[in-house]
PDB file of N, CA and C in Angstrom:
ATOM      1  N   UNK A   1     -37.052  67.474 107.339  1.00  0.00           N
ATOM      2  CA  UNK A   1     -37.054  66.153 107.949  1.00  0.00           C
ATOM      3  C   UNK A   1     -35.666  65.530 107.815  1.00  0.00           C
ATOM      4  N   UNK A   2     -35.106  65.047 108.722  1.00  0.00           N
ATOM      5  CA  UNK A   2     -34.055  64.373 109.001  1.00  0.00           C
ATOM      6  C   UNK A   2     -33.989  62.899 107.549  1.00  0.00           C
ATOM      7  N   UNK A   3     -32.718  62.499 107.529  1.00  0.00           N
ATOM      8  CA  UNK A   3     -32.737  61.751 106.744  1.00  0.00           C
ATOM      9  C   UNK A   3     -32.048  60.211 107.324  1.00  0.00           C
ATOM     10  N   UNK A   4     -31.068  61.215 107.998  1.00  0.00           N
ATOM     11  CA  UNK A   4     -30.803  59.995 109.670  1.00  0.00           C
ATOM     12  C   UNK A   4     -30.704  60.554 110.762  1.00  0.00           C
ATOM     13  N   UNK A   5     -31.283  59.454 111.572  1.00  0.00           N
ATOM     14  CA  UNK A   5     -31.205  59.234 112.513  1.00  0.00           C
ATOM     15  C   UNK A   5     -30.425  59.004 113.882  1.00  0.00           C
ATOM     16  N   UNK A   6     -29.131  59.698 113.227  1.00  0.00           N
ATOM     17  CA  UNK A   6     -27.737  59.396 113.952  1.00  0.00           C
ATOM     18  C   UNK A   6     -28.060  60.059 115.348  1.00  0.00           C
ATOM     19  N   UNK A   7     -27.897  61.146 115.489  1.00  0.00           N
ATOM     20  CA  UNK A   7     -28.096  61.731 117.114  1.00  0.00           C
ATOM     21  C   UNK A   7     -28.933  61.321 117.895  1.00  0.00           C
ATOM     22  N   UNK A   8     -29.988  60.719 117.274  1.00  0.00           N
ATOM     23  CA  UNK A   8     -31.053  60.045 118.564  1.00  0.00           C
ATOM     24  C   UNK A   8     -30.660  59.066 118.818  1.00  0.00           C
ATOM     25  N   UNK A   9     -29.889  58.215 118.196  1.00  0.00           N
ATOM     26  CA  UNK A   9     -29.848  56.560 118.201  1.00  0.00           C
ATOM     27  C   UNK A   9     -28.368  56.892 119.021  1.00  0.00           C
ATOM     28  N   UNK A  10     -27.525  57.649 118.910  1.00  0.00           N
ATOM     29  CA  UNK A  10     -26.548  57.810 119.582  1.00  0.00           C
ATOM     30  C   UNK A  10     -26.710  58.280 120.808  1.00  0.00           C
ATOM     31  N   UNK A  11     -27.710  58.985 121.518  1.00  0.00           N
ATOM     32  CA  UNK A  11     -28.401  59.683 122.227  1.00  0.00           C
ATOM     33  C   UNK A  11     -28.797  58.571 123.112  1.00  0.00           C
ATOM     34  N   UNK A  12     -29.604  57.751 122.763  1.00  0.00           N
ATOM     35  CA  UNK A  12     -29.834  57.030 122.921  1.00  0.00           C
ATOM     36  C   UNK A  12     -28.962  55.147 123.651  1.00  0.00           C
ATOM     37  N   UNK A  13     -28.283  54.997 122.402  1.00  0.00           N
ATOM     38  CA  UNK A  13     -26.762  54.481 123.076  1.00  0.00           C
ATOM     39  C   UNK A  13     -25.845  55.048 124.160  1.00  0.00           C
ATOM     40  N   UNK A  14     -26.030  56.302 124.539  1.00  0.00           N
ATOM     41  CA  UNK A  14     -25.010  57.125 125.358  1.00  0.00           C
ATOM     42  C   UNK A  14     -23.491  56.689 124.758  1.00  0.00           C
ATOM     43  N   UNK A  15     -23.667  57.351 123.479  1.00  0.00           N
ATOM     44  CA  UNK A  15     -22.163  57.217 122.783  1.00  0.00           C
ATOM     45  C   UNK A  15     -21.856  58.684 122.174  1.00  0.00           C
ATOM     46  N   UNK A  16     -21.112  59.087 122.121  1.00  0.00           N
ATOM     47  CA  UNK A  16     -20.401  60.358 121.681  1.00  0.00           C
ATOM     48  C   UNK A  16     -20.056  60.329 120.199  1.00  0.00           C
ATOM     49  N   UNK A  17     -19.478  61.331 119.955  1.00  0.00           N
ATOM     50  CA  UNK A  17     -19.767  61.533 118.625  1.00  0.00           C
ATOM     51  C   UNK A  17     -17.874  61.086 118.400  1.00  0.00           C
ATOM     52  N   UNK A  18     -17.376  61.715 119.621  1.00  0.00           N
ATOM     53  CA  UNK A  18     -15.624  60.830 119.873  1.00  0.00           C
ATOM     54  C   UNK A  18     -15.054  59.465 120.180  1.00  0.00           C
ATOM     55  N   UNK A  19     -16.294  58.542 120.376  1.00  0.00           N
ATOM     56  CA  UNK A  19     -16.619  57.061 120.751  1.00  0.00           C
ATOM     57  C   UNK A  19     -16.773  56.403 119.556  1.00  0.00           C
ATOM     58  N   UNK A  20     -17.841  56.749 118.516  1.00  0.00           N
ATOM     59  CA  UNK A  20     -18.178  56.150 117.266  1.00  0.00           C
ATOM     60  C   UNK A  20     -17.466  56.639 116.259  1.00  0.00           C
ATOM     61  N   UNK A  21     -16.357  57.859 116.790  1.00  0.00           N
ATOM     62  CA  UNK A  21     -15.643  57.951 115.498  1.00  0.00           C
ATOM     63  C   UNK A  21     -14.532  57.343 115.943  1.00  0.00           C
ATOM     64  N   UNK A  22     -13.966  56.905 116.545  1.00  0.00           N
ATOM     65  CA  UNK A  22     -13.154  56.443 117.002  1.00  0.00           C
ATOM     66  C   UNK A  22     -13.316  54.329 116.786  1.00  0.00           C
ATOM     67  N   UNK A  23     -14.573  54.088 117.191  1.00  0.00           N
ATOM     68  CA  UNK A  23     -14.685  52.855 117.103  1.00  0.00           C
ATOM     69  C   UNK A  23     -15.127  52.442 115.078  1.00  0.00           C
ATOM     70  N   UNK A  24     -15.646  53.379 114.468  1.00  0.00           N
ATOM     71  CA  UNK A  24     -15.914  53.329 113.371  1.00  0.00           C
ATOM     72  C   UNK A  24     -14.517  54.155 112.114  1.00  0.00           C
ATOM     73  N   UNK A  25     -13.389  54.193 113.194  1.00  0.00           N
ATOM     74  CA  UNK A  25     -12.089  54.457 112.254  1.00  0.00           C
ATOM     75  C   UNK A  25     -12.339  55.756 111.066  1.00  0.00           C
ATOM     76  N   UNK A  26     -13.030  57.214 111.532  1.00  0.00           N
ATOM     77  CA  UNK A  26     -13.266  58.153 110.786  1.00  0.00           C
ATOM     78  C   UNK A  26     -12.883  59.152 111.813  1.00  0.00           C
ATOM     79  N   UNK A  27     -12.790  60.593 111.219  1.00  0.00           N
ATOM     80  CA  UNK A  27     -12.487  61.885 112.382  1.00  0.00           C
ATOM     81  C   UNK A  27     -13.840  61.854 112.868  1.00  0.00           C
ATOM     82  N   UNK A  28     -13.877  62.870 114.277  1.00  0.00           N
ATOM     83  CA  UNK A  28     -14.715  63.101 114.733  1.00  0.00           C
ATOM     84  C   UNK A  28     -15.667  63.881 114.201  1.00  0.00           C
ATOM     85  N   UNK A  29     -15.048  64.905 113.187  1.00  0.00           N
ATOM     86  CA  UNK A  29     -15.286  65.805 112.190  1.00  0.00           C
ATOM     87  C   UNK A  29     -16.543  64.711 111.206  1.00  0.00           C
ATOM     88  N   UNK A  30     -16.019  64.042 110.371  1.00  0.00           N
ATOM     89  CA  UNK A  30     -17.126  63.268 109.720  1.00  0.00           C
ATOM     90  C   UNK A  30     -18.316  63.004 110.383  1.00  0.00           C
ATOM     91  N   UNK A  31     -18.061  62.187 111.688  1.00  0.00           N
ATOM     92  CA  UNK A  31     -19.388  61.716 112.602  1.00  0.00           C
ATOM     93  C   UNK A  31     -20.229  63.259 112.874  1.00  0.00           C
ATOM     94  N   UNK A  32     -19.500  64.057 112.837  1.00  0.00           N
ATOM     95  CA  UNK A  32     -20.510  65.436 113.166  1.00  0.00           C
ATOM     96  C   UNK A  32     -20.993  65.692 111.821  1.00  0.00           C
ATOM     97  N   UNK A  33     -20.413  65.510 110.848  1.00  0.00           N
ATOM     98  CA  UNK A  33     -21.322  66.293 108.935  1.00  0.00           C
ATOM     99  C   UNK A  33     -21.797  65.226 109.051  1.00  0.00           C
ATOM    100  N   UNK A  34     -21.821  64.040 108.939  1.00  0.00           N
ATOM    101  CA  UNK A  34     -22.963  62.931 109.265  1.00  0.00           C
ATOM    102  C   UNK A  34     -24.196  62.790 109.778  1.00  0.00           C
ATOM    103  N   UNK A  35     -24.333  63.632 111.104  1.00  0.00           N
ATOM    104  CA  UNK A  35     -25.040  63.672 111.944  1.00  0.00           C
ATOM    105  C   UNK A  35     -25.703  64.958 111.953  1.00  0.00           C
ATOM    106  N   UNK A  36     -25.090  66.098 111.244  1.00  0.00           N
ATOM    107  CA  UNK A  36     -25.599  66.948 111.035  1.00  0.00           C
ATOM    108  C   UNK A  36     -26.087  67.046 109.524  1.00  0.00           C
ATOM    109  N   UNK A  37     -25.879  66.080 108.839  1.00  0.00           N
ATOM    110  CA  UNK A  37     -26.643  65.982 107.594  1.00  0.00           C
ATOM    111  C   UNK A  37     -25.508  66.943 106.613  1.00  0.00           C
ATOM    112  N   UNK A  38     -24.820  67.490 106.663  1.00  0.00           N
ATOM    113  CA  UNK A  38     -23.627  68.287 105.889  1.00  0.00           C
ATOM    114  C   UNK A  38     -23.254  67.006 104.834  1.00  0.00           C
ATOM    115  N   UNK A  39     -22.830  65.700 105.383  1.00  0.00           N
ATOM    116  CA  UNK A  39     -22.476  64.873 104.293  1.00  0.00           C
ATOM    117  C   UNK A  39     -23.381  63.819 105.111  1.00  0.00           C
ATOM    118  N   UNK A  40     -23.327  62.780 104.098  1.00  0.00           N
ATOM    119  CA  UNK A  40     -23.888  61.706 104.324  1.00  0.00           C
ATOM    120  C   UNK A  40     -22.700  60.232 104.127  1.00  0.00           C
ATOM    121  N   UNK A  41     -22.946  59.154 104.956  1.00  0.00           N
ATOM    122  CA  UNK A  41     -21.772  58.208 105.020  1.00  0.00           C
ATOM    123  C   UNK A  41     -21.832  57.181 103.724  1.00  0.00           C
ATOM    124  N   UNK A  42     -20.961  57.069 103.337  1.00  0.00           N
ATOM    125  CA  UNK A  42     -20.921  55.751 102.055  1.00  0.00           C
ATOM    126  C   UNK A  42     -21.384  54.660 102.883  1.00  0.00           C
ATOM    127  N   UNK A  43     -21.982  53.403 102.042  1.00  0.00           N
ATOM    128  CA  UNK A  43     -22.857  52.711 102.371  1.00  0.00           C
ATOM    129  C   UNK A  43     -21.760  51.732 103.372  1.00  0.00           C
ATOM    130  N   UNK A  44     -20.680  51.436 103.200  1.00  0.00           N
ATOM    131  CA  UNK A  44     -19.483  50.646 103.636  1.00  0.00           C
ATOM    132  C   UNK A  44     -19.438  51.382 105.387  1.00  0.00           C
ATOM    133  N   UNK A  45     -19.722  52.631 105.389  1.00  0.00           N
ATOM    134  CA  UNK A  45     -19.231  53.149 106.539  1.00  0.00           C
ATOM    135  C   UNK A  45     -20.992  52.963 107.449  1.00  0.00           C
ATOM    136  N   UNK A  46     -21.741  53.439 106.427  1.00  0.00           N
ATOM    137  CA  UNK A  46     -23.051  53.519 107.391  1.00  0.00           C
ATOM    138  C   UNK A  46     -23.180  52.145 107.850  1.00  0.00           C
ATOM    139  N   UNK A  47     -23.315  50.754 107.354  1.00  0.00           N
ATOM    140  CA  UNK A  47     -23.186  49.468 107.325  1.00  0.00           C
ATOM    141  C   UNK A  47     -22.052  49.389 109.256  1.00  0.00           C
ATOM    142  N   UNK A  48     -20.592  49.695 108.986  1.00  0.00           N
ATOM    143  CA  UNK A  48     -19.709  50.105 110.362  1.00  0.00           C
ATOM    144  C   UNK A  48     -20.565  50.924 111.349  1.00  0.00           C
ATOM    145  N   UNK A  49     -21.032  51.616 111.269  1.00  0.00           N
ATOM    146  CA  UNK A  49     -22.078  52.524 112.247  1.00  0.00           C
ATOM    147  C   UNK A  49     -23.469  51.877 112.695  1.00  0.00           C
ATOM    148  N   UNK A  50     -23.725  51.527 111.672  1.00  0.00           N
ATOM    149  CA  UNK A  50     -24.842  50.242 112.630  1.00  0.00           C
ATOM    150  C   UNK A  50     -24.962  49.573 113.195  1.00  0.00           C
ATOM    151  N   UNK A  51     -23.344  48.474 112.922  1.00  0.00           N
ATOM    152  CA  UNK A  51     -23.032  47.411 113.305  1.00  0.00           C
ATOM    153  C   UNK A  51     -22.437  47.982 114.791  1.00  0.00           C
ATOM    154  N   UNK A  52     -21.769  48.931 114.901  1.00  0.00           N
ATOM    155  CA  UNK A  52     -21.134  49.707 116.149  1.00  0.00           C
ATOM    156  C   UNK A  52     -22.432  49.984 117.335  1.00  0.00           C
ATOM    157  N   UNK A  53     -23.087  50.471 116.800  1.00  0.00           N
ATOM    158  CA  UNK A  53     -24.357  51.285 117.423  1.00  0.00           C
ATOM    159  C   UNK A  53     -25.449  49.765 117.672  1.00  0.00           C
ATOM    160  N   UNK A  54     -24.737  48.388 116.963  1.00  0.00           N
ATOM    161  CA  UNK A  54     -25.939  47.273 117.279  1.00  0.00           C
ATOM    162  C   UNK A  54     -27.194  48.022 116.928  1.00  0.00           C
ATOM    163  N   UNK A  55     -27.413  48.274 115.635  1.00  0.00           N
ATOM    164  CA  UNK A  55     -28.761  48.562 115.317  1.00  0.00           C
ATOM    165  C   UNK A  55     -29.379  47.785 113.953  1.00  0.00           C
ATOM    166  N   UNK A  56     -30.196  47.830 113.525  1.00  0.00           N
ATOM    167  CA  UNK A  56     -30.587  47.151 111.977  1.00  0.00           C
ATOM    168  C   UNK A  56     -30.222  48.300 111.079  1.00  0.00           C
ATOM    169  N   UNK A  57     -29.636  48.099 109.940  1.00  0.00           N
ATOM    170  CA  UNK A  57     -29.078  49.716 109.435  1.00  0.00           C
ATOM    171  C   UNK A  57     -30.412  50.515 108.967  1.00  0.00           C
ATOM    172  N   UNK A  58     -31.375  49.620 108.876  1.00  0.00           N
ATOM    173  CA  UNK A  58     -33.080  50.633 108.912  1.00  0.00           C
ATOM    174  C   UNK A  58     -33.227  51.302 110.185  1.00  0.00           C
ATOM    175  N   UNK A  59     -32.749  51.169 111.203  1.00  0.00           N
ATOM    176  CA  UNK A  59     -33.021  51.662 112.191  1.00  0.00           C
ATOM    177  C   UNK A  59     -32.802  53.135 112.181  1.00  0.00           C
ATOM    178  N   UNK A  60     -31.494  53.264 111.230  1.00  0.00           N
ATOM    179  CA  UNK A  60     -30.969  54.508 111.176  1.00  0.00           C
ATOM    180  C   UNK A  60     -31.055  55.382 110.006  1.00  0.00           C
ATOM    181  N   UNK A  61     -32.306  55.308 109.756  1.00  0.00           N
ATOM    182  CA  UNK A  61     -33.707  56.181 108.813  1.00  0.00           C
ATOM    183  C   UNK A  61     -34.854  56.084 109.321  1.00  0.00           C
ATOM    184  N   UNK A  62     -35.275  55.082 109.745  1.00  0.00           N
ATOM    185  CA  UNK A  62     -36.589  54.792 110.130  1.00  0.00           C
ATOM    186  C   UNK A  62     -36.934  53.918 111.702  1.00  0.00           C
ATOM    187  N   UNK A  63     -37.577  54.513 112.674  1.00  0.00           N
ATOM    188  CA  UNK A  63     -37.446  53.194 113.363  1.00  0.00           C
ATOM    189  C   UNK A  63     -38.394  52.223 113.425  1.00  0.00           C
ATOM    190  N   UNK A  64     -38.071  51.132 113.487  1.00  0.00           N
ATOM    191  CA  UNK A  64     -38.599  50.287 113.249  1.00  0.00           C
ATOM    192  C   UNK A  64     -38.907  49.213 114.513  1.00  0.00           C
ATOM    193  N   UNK A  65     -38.809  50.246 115.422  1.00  0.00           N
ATOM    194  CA  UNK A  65     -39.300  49.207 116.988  1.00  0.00           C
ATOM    195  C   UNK A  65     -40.801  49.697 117.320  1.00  0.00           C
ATOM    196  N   UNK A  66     -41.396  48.725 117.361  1.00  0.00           N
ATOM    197  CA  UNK A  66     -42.688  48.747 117.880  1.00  0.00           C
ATOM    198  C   UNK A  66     -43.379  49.091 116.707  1.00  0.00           C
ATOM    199  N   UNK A  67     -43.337  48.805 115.307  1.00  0.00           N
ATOM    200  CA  UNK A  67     -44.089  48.814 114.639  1.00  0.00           C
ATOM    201  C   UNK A  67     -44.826  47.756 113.949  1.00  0.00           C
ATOM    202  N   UNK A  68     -46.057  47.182 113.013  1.00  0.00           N
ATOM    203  CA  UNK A  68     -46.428  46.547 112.587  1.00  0.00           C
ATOM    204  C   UNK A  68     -47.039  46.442 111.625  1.00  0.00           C
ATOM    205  N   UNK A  69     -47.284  45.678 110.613  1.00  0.00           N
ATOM    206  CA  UNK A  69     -47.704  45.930 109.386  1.00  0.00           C
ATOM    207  C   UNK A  69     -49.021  45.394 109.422  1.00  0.00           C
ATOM    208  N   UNK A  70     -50.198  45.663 108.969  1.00  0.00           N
ATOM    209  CA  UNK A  70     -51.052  45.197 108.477  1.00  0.00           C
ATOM    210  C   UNK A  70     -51.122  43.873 107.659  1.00  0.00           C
ATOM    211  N   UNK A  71     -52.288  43.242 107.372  1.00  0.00           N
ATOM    212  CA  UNK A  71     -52.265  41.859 106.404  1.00  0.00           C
ATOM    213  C   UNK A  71     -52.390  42.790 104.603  1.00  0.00           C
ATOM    214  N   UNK A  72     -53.359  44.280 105.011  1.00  0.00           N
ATOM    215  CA  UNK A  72     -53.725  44.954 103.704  1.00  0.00           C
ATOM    216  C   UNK A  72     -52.150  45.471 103.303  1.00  0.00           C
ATOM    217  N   UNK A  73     -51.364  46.293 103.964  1.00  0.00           N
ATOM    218  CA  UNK A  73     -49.988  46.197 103.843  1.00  0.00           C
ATOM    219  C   UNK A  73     -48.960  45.401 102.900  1.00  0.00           C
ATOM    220  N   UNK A  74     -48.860  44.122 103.315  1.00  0.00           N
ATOM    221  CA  UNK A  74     -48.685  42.742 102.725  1.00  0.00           C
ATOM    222  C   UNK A  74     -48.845  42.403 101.548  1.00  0.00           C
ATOM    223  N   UNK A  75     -50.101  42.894 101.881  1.00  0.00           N
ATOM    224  CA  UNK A  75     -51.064  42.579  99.818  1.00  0.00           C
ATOM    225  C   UNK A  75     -50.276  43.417  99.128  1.00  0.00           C
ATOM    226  N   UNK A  76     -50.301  44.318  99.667  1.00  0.00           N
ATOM    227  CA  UNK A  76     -50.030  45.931  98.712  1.00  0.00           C
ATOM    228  C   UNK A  76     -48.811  45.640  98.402  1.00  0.00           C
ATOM    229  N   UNK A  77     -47.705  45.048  99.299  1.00  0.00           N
ATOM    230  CA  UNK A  77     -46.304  45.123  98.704  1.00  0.00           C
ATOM    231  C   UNK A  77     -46.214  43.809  98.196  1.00  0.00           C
ATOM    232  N   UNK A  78     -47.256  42.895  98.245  1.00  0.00           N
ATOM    233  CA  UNK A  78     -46.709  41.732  97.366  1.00  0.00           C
ATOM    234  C   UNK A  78     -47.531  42.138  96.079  1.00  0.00           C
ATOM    235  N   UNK A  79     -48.593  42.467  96.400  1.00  0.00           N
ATOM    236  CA  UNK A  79     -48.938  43.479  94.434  1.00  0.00           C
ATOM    237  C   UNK A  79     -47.578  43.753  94.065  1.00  0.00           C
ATOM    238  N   UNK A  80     -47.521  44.755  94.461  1.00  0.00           N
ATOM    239  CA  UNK A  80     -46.183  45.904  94.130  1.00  0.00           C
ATOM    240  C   UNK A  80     -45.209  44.695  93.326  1.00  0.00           C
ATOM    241  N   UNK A  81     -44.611  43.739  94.024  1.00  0.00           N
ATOM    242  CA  UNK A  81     -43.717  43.241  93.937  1.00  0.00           C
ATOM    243  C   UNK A  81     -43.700  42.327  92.967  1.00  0.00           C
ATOM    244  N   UNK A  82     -44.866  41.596  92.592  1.00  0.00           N
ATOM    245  CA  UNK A  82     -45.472  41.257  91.630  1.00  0.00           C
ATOM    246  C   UNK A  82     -45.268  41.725  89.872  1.00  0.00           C
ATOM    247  N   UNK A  83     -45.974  42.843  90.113  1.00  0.00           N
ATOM    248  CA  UNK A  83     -46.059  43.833  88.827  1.00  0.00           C
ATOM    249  C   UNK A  83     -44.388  43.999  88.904  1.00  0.00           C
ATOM    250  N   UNK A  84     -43.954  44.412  89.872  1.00  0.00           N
ATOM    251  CA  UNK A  84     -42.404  45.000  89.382  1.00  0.00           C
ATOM    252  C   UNK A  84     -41.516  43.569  88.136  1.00  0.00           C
ATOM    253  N   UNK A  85     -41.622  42.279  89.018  1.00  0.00           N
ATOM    254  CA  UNK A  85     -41.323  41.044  88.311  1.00  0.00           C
ATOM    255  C   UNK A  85     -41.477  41.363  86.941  1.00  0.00           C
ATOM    256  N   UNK A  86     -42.920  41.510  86.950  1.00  0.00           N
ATOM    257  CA  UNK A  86     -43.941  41.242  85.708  1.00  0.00           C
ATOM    258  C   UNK A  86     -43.087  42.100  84.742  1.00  0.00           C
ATOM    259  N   UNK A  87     -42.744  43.626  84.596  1.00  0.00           N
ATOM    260  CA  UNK A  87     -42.135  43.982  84.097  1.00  0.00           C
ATOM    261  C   UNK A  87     -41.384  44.249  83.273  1.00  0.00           C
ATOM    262  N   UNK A  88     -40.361  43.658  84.922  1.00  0.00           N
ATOM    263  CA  UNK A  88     -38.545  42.835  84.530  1.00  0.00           C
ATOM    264  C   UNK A  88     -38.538  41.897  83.603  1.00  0.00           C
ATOM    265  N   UNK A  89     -39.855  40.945  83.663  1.00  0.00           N
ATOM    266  CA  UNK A  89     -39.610  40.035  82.836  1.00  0.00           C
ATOM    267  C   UNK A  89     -40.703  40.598  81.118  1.00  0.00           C
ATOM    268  N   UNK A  90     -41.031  41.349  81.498  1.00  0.00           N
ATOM    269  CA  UNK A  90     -42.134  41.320  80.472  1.00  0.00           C
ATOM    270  C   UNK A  90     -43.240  40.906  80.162  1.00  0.00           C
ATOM    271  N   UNK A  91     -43.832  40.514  81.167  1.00  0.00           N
ATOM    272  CA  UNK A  91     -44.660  40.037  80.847  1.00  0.00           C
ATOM    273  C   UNK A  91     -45.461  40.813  81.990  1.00  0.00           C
ATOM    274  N   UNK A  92     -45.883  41.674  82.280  1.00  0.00           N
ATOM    275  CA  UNK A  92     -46.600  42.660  82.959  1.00  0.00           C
ATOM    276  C   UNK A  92     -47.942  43.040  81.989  1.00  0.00           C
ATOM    277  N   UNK A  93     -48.937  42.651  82.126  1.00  0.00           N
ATOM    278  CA  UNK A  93     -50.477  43.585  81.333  1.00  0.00           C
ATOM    279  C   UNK A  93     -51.086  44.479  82.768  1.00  0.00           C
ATOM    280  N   UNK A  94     -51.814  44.968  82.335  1.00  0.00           N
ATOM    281  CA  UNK A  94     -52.647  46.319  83.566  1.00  0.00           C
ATOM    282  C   UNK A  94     -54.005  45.254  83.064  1.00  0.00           C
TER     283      UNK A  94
END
């Protein structure tokens, strides 16, 4: 499984792999181990590639168009989020 999403979303943009390296100030070489998963971009550069590509930088792991969360969803991550607090602060019981 892919880890990004670069070639579809670029695919998608009708942008080249000589366009976004060029507008995102890296070789063309990087945008290809990027995209081919060989390396992965520091957070500074992936952050430039999103912003280039106009995407949410979740977009480019996960997409996130046309999806929706449930209200049970909600619960679950405000549990989650909850207990995590609880924790941090110590004061967490089961």
């Amino acid at each position: 499984m892919a880890v990004l999403r670069l070639k579809e979303i670029m695919a998608s943009k009708g942008m080249s792999r000589d366009e976004l390296s060029s507008r995102v100030d890296v070789s063309t070489t990087t945008i290809s181990n990027i995209s081919s998963e060989k390396n992965l971009p520091t957070i500074q550069l992936l952050l430039k590639i999103a912003e280039v590509l106009d995407v949410d930088v979740r977009e480019l792991f996960v997409s996130t168009k046309g999806t929706s969360i449930t209200q049970l969803e909600v619960d679950e991550a405000k549990e989650l989020f909850e207990k995590g607090l609880g924790i941090l602060k110590g004061t967490y019981t089961k």
